[in-house]
PDB file of N, CA and C in Angstrom:
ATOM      1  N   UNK A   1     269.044  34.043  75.445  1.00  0.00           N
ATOM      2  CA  UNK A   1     268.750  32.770  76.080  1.00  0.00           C
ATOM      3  C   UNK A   1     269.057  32.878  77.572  1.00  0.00           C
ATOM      4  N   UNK A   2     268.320  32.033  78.742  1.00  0.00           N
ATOM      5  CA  UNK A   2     267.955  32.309  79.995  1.00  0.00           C
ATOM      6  C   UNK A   2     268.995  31.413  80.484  1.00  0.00           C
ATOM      7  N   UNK A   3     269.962  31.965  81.135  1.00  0.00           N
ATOM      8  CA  UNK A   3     270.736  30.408  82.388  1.00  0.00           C
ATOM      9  C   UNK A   3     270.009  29.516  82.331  1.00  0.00           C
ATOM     10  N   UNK A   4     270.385  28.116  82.279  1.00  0.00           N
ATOM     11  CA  UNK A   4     269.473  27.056  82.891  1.00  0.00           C
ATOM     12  C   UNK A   4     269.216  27.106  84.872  1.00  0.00           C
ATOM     13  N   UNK A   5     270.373  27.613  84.921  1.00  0.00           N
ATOM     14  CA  UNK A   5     270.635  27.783  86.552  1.00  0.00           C
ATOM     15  C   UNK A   5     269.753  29.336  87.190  1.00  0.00           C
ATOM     16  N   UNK A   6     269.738  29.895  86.348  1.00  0.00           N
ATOM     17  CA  UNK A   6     269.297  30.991  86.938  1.00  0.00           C
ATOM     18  C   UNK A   6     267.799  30.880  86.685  1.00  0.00           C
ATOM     19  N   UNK A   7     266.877  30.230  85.695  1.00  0.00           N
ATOM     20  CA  UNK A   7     265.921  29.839  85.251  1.00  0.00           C
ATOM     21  C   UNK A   7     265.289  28.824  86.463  1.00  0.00           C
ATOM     22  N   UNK A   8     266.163  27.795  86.774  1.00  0.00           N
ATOM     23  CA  UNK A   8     265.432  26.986  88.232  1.00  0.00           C
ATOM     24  C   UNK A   8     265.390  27.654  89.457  1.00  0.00           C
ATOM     25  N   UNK A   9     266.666  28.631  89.641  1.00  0.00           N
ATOM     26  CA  UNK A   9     266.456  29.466  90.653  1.00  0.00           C
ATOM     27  C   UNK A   9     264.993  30.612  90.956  1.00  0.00           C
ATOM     28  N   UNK A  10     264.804  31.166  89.570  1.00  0.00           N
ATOM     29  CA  UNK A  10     263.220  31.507  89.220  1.00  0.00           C
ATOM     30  C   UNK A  10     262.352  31.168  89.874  1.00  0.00           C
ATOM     31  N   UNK A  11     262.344  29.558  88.943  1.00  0.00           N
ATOM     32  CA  UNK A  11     261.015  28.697  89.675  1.00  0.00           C
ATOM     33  C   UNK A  11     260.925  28.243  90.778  1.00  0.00           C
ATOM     34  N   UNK A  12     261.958  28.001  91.736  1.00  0.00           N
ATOM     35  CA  UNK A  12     261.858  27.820  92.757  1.00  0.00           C
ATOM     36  C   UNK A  12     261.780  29.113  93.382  1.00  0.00           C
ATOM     37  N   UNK A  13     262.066  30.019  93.268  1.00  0.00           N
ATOM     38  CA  UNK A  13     261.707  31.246  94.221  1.00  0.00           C
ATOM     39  C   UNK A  13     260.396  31.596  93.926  1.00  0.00           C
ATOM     40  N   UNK A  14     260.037  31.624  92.991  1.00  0.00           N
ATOM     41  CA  UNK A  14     258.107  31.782  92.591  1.00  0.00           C
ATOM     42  C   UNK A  14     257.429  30.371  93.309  1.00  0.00           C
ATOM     43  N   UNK A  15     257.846  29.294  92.806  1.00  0.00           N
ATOM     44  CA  UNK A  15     257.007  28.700  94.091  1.00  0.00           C
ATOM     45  C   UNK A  15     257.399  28.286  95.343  1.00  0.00           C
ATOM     46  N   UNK A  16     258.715  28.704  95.748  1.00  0.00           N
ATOM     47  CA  UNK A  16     259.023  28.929  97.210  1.00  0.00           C
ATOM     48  C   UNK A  16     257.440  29.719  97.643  1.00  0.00           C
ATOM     49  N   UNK A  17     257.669  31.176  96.960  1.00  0.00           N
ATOM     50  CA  UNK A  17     256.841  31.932  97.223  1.00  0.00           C
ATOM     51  C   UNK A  17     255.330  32.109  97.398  1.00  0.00           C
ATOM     52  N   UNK A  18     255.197  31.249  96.595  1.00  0.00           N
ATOM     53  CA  UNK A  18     253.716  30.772  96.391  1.00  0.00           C
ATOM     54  C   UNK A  18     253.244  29.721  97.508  1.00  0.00           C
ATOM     55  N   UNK A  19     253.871  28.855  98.150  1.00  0.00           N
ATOM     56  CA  UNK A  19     253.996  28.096  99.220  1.00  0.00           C
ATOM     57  C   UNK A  19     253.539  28.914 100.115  1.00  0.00           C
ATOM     58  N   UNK A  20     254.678  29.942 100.423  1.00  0.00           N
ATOM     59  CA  UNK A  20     254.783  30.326 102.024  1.00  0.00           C
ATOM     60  C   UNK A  20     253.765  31.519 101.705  1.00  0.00           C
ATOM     61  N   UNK A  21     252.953  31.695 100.884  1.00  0.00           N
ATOM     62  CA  UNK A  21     252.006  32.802 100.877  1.00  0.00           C
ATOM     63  C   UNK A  21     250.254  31.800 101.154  1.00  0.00           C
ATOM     64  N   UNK A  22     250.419  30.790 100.548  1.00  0.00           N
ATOM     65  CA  UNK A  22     249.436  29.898 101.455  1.00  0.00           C
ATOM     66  C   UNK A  22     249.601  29.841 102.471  1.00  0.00           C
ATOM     67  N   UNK A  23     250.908  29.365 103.616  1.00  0.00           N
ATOM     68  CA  UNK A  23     250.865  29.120 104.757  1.00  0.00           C
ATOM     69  C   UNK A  23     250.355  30.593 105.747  1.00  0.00           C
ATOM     70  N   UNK A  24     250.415  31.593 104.675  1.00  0.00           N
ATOM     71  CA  UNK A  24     250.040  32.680 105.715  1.00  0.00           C
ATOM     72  C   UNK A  24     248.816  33.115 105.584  1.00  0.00           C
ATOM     73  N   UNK A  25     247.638  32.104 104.878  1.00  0.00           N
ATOM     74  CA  UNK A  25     246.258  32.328 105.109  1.00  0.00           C
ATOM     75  C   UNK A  25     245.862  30.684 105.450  1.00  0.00           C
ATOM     76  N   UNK A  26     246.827  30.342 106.854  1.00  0.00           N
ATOM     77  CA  UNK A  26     245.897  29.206 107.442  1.00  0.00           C
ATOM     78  C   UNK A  26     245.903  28.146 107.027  1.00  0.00           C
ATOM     79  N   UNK A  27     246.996  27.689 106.142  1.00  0.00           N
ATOM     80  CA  UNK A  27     247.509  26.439 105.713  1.00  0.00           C
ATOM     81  C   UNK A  27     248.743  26.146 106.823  1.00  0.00           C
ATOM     82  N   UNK A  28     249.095  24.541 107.085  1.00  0.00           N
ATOM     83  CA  UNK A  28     250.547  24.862 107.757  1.00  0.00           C
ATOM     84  C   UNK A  28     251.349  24.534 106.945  1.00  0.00           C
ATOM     85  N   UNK A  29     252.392  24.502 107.156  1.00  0.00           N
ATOM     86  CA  UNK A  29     253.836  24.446 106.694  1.00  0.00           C
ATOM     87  C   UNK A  29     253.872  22.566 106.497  1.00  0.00           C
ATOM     88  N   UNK A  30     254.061  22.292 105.434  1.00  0.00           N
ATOM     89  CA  UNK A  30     254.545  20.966 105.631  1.00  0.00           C
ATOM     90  C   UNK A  30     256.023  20.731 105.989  1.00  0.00           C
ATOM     91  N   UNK A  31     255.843  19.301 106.741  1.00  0.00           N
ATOM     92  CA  UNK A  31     257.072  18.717 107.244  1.00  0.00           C
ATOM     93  C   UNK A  31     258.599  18.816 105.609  1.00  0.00           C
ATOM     94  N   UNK A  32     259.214  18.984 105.294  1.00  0.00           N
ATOM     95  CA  UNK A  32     260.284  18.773 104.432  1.00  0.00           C
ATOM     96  C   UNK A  32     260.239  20.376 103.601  1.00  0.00           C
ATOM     97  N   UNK A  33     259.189  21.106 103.443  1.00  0.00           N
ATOM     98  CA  UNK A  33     259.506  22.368 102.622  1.00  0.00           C
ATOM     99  C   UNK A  33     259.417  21.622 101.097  1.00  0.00           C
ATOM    100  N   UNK A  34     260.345  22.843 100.566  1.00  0.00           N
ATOM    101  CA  UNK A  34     260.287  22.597  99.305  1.00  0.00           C
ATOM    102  C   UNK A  34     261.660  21.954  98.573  1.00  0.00           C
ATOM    103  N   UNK A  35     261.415  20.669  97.320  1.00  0.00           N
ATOM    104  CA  UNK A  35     262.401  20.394  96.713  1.00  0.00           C
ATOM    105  C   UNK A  35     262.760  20.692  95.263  1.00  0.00           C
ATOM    106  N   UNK A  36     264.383  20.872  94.782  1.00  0.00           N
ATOM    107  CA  UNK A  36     263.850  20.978  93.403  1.00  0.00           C
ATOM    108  C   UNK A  36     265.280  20.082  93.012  1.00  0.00           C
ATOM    109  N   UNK A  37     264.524  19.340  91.836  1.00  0.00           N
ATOM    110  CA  UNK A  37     265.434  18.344  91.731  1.00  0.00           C
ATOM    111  C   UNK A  37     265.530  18.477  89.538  1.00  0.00           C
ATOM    112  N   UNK A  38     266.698  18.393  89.379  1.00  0.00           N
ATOM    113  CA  UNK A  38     267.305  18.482  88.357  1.00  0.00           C
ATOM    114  C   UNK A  38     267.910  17.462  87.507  1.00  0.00           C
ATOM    115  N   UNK A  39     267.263  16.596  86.465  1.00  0.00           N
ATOM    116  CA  UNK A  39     267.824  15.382  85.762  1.00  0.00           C
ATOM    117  C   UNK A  39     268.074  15.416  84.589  1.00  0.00           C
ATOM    118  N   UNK A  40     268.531  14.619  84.140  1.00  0.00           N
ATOM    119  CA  UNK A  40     268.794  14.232  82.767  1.00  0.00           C
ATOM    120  C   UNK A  40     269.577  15.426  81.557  1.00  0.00           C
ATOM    121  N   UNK A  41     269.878  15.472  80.839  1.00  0.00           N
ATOM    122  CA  UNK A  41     270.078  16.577  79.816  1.00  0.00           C
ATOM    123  C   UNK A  41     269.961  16.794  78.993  1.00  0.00           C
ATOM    124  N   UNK A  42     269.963  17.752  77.796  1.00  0.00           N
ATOM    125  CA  UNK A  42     269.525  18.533  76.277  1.00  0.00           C
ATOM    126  C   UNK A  42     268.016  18.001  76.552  1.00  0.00           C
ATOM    127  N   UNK A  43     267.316  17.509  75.850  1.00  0.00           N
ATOM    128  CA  UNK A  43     265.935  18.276  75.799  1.00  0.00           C
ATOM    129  C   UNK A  43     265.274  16.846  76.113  1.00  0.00           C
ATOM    130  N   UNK A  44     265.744  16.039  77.013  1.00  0.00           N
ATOM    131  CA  UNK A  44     265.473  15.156  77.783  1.00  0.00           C
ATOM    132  C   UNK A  44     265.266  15.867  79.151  1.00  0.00           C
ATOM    133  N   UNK A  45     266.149  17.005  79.374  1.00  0.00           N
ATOM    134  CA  UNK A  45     266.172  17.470  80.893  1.00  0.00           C
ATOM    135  C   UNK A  45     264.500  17.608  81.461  1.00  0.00           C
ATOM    136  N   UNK A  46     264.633  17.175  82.853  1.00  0.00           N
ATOM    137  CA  UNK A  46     263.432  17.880  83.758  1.00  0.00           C
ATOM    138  C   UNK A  46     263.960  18.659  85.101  1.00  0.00           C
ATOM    139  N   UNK A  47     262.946  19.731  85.215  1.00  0.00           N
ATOM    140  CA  UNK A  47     263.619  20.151  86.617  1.00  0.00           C
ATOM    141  C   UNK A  47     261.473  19.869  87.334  1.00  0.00           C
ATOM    142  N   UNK A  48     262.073  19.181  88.482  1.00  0.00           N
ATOM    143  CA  UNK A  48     260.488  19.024  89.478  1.00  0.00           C
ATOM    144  C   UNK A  48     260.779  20.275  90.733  1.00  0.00           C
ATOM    145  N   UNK A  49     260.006  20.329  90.662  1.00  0.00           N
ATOM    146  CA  UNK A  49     259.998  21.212  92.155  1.00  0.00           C
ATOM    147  C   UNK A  49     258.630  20.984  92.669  1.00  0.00           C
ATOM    148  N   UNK A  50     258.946  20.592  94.270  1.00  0.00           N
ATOM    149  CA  UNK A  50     257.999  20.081  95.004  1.00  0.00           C
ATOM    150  C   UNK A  50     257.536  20.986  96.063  1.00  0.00           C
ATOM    151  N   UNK A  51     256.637  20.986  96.548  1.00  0.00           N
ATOM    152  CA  UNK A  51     256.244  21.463  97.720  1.00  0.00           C
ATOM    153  C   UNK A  51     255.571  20.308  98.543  1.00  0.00           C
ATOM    154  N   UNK A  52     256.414  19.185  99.907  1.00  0.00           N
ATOM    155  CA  UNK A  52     256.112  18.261 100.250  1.00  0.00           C
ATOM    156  C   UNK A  52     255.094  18.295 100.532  1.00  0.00           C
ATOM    157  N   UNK A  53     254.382  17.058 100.394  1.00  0.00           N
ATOM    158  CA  UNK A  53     252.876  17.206 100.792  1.00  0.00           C
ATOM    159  C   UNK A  53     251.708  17.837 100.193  1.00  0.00           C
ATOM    160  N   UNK A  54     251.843  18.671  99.064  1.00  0.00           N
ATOM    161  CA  UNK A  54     251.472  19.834  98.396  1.00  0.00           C
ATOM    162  C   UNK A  54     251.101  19.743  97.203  1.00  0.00           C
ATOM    163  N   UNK A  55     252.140  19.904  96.811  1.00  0.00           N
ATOM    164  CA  UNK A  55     252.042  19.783  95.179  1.00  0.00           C
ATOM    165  C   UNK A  55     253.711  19.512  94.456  1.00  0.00           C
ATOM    166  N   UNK A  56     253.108  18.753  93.048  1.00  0.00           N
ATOM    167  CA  UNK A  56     254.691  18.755  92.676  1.00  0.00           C
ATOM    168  C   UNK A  56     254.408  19.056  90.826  1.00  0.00           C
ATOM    169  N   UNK A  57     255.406  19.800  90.332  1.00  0.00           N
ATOM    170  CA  UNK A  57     255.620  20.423  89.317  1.00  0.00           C
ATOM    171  C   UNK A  57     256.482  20.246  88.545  1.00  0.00           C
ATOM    172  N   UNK A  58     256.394  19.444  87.018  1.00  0.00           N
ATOM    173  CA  UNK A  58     257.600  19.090  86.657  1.00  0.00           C
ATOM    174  C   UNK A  58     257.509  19.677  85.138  1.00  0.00           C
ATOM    175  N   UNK A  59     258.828  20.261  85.063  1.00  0.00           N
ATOM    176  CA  UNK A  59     258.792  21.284  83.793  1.00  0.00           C
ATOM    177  C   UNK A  59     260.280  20.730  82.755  1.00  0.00           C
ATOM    178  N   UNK A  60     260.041  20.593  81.553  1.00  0.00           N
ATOM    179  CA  UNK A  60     260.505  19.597  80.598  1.00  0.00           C
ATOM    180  C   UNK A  60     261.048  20.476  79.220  1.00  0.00           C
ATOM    181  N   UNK A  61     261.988  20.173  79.254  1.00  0.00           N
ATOM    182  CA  UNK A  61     263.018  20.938  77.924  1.00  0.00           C
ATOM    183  C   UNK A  61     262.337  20.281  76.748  1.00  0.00           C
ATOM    184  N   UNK A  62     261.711  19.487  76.565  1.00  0.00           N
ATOM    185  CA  UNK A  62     261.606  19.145  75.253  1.00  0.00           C
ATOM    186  C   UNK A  62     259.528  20.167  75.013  1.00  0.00           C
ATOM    187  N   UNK A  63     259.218  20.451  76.166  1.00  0.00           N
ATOM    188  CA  UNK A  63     257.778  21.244  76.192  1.00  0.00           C
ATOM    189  C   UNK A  63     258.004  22.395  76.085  1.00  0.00           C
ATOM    190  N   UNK A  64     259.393  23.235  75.785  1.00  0.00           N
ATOM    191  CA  UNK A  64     259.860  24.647  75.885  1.00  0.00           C
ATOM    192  C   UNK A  64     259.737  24.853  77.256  1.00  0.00           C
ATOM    193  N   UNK A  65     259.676  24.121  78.406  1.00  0.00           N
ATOM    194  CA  UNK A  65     259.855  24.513  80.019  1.00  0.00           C
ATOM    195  C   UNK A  65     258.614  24.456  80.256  1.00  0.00           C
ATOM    196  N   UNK A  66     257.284  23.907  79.571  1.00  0.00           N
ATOM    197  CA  UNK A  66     256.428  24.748  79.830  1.00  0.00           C
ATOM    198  C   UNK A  66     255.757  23.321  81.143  1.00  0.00           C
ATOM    199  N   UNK A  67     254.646  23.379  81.910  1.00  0.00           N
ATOM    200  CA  UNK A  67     254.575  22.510  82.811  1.00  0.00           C
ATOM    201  C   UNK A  67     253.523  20.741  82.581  1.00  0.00           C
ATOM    202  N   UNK A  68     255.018  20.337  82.082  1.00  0.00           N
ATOM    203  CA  UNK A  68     254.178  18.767  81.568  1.00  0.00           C
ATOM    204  C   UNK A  68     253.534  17.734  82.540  1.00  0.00           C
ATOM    205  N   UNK A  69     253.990  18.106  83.751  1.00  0.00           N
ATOM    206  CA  UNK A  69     253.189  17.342  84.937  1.00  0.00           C
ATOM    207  C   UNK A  69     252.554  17.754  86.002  1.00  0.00           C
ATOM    208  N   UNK A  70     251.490  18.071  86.201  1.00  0.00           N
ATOM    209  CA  UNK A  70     251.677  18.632  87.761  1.00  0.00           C
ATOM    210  C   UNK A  70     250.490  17.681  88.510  1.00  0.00           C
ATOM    211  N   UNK A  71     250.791  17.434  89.918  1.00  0.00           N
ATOM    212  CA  UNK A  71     250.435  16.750  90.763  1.00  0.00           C
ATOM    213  C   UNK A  71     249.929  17.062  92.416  1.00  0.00           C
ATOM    214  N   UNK A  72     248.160  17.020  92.343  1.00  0.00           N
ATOM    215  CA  UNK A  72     248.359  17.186  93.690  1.00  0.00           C
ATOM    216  C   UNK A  72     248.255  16.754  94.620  1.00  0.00           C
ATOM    217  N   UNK A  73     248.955  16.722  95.763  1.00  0.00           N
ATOM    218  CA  UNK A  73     249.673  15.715  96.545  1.00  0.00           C
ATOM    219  C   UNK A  73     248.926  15.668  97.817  1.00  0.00           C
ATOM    220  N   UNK A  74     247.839  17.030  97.719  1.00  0.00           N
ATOM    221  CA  UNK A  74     246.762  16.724  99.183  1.00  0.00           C
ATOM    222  C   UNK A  74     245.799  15.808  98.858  1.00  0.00           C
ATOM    223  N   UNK A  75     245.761  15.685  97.846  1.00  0.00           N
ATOM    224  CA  UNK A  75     244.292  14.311  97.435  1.00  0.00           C
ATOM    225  C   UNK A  75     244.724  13.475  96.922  1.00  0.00           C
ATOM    226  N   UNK A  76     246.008  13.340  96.283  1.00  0.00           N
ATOM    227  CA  UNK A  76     247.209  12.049  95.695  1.00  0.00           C
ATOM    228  C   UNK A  76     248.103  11.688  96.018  1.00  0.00           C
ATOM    229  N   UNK A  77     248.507  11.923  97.080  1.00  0.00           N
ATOM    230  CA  UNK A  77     249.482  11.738  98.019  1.00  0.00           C
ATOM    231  C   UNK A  77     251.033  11.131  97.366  1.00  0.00           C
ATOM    232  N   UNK A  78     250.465   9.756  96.553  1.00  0.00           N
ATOM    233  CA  UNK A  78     251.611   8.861  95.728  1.00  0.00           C
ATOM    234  C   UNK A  78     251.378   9.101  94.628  1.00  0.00           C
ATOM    235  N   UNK A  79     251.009  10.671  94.296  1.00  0.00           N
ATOM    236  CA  UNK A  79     251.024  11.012  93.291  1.00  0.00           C
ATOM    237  C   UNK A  79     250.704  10.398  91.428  1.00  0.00           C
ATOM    238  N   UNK A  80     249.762   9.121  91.509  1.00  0.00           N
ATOM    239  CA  UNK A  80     249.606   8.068  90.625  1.00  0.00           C
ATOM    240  C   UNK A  80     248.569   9.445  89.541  1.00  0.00           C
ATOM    241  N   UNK A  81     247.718  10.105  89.595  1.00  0.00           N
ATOM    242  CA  UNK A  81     247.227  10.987  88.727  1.00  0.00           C
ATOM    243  C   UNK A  81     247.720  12.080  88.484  1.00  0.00           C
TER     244      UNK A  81
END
C-alpha cells in the first residue's frame, strides 16, 4: 500500500509537470501556479490539485484515486461543468 502523502506528492509533481511543460510550448504561466488541497478522511477523502486558471483535478478514495472530477477552467472558469 502507497503513502497517502507520498501518493499526493506524485500527483502533484506529474501535474506540476505537466503544467510547466505546456508553458514551454507558448502557453503562459498563470497568475497563482499550482494548488493541492487535501480534505476529509477514509474513503470520503479528496485530494484536488489545481492548475490556476487551467484546469482542476479531483481524485476520490472512495473511486480507488481514480479521477472523479475534472474541470476546465480556460472555457469554465467557475468551474459549474
Amino acid at each position: 500500500m502507497t503513502n497517502p502523502s507520498l501518493t499526493q506528492k506524485i500527483l502533484f509533481t506529474l501535474l506540476l509537470s505537466l503544467s510547466l511543460a505546456g508553458t514551454a510550448h507558448g502557453q503562459r504561466s498563470p497568475v497563482g501556479g499550482m494548488r493541492l488541497i487535501d480534505s476529509r478522511s477514509g474513503l470520503k477523502r479528496k485530494v484536488t490539485v489545481e492548475s490556476v486558471g487551467l484546469f482542476r483535478l479531483v481524485f476520490e478514495a472512495a473511486d480507488n484515486w481514480g479521477i472523479s472530477q475534472w474541470y476546465d477552467l480556460v472555457n469554465d472558469g467557475s468551474a459549474k461543468t
